[in-house]
C-alpha atoms as a PDB file:
ATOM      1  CA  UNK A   1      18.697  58.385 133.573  1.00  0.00           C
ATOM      2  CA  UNK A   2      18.834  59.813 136.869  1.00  0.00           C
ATOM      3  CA  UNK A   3      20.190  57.798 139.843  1.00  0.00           C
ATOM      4  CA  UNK A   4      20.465  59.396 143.373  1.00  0.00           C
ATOM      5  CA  UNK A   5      23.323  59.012 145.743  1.00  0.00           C
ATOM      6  CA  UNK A   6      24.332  60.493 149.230  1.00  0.00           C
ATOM      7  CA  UNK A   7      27.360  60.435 151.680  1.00  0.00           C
ATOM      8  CA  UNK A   8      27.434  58.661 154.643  1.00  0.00           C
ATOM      9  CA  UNK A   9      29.937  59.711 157.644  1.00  0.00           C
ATOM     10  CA  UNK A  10      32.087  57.481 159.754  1.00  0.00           C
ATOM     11  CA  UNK A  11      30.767  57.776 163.444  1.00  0.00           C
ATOM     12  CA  UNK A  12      34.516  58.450 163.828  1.00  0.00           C
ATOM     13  CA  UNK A  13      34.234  61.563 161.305  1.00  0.00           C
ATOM     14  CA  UNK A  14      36.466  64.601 161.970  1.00  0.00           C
ATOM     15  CA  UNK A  15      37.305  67.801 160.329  1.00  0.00           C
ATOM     16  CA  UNK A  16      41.107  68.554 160.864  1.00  0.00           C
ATOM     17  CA  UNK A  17      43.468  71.435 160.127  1.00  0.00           C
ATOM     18  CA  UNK A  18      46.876  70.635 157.932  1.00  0.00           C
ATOM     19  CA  UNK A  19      49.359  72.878 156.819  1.00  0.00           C
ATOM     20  CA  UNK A  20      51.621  70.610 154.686  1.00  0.00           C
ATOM     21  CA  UNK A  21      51.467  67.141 153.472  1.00  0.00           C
ATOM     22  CA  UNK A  22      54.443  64.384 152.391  1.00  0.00           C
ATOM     23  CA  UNK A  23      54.745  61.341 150.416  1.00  0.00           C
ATOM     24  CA  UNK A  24      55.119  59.836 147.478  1.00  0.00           C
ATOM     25  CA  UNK A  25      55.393  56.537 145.231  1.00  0.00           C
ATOM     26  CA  UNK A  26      54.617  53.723 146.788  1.00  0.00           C
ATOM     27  CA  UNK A  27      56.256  50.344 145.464  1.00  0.00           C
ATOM     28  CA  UNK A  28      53.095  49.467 143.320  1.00  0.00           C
ATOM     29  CA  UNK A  29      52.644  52.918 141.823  1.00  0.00           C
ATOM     30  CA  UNK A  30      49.864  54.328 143.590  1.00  0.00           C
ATOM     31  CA  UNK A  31      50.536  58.079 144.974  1.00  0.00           C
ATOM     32  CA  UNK A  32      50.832  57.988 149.128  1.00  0.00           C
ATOM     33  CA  UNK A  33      49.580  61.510 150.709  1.00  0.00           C
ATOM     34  CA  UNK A  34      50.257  61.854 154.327  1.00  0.00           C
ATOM     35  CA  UNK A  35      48.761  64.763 155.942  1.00  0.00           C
ATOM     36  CA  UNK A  36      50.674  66.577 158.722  1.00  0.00           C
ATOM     37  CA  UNK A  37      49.967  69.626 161.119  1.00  0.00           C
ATOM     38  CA  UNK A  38      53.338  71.991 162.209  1.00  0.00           C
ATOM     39  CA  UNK A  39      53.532  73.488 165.428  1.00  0.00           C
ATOM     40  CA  UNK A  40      56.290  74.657 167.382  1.00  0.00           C
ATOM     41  CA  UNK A  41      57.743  72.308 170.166  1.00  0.00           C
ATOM     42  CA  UNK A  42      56.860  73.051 173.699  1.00  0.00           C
ATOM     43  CA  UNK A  43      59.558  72.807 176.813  1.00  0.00           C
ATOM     44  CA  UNK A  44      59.080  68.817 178.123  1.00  0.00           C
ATOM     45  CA  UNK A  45      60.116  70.328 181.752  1.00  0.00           C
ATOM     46  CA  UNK A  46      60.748  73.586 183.576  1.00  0.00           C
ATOM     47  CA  UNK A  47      61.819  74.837 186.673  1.00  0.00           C
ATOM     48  CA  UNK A  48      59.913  77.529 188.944  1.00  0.00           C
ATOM     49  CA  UNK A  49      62.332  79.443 191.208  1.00  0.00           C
ATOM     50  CA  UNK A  50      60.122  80.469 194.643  1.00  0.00           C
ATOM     51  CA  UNK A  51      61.579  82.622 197.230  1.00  0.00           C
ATOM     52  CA  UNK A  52      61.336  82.212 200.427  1.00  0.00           C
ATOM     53  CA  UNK A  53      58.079  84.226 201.076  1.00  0.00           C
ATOM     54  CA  UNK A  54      56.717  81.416 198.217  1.00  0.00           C
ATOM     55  CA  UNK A  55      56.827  84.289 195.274  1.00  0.00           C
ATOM     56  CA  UNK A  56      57.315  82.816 192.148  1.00  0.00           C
ATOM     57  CA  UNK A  57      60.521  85.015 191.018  1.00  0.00           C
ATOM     58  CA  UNK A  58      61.740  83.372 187.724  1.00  0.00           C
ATOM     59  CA  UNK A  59      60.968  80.650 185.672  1.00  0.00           C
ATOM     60  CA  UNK A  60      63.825  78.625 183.970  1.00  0.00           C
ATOM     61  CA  UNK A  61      62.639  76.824 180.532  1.00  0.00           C
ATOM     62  CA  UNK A  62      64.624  73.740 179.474  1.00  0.00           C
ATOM     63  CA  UNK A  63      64.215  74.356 175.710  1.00  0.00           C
ATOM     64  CA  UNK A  64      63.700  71.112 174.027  1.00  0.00           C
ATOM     65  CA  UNK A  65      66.364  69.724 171.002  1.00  0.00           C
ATOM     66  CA  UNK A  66      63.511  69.824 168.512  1.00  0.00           C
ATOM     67  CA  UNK A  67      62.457  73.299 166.951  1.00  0.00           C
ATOM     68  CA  UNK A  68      58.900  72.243 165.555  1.00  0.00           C
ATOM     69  CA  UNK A  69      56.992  68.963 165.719  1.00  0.00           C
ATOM     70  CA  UNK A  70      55.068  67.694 162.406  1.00  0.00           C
ATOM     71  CA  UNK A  71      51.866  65.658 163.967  1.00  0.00           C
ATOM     72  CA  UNK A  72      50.796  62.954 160.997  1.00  0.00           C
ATOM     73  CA  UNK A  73      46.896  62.093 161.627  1.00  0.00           C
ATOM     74  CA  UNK A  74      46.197  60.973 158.299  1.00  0.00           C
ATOM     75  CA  UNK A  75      46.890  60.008 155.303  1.00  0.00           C
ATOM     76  CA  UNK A  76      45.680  58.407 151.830  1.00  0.00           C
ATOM     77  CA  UNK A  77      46.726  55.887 149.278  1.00  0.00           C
ATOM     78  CA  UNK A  78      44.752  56.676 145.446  1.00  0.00           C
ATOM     79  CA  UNK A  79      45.342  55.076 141.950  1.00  0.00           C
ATOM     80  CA  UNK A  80      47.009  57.237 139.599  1.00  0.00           C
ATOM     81  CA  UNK A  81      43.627  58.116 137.782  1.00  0.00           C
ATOM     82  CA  UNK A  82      42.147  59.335 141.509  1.00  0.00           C
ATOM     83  CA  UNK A  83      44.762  61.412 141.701  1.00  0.00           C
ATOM     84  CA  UNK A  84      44.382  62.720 138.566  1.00  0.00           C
ATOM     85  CA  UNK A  85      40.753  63.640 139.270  1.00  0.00           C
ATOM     86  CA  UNK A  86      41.273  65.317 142.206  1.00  0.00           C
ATOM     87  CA  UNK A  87      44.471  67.206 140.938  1.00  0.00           C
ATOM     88  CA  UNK A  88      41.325  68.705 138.614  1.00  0.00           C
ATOM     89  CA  UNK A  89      38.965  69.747 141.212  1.00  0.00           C
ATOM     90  CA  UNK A  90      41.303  70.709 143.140  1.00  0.00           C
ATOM     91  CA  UNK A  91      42.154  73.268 140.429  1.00  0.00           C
ATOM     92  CA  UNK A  92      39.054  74.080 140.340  1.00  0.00           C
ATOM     93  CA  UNK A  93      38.367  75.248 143.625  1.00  0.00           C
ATOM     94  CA  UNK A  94      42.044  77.331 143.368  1.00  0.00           C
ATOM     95  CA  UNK A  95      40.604  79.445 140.816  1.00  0.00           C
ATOM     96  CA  UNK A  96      37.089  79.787 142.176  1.00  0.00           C
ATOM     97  CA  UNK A  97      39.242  80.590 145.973  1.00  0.00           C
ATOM     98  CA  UNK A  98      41.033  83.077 143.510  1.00  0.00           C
ATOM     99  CA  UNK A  99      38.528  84.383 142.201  1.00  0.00           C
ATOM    100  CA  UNK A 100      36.789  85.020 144.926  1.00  0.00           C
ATOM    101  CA  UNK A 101      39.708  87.204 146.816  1.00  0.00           C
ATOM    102  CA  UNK A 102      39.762  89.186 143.978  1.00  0.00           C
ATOM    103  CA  UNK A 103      36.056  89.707 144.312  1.00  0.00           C
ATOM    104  CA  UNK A 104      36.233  90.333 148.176  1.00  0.00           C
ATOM    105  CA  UNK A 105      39.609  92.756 147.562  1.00  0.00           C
ATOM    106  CA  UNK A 106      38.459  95.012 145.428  1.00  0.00           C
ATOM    107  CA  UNK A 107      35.298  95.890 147.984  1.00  0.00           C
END
């Protein structure tokens, strides 16, 4: 038997960049993934010195107490057994990624 399916996208459907990911357990033993992207902190405020001719001379940054900032967007909740499944293709891909570098090196 053959039985046809598609995907359907949120109107709210985005694409994002992440470069690390924390979680866990949560109290009813489903595995919690939250998504993150790491980027260096910016100043919050800095000050312009001007001379009197209205040159900008130097700029004085007020460096802010945090080194990096880790922006959560998202995040999912899964049963054990979805995690499980992905954990697989996830592998999957790996190798295939691997596989293909080693493909695209040796050119």
């Amino acid at each position: 038997m053959k039985i046809k399916g598609k995907f359907k996208y949120d109107d709210n459907y985005k694409i994002k960049f992440v470069n690390g990911a924390f979680g866990g357990l949560t109290p009813k033993g489903e595995i919690e993934i939250n998504f993150y992207f790491e980027d260096n902190s910016l100043p919050e405020k800095y000050d312009v010195i001007v001379s009197d001719k209205g040159k900008i001379e130097n700029m004085v940054i007020n460096e802010p107490e945090e080194i990096f900032t880790r922006y959560v967007d998202s995040g999912v909740i899964m049963t054990l057994d979805v995690a499980k499944s992905i954990y697989d293709w996830l592998g999957e891909n790996i190798k295939m990624a691997e596989s293909e570098k080693l493909i695209d090196g040796g050119k």
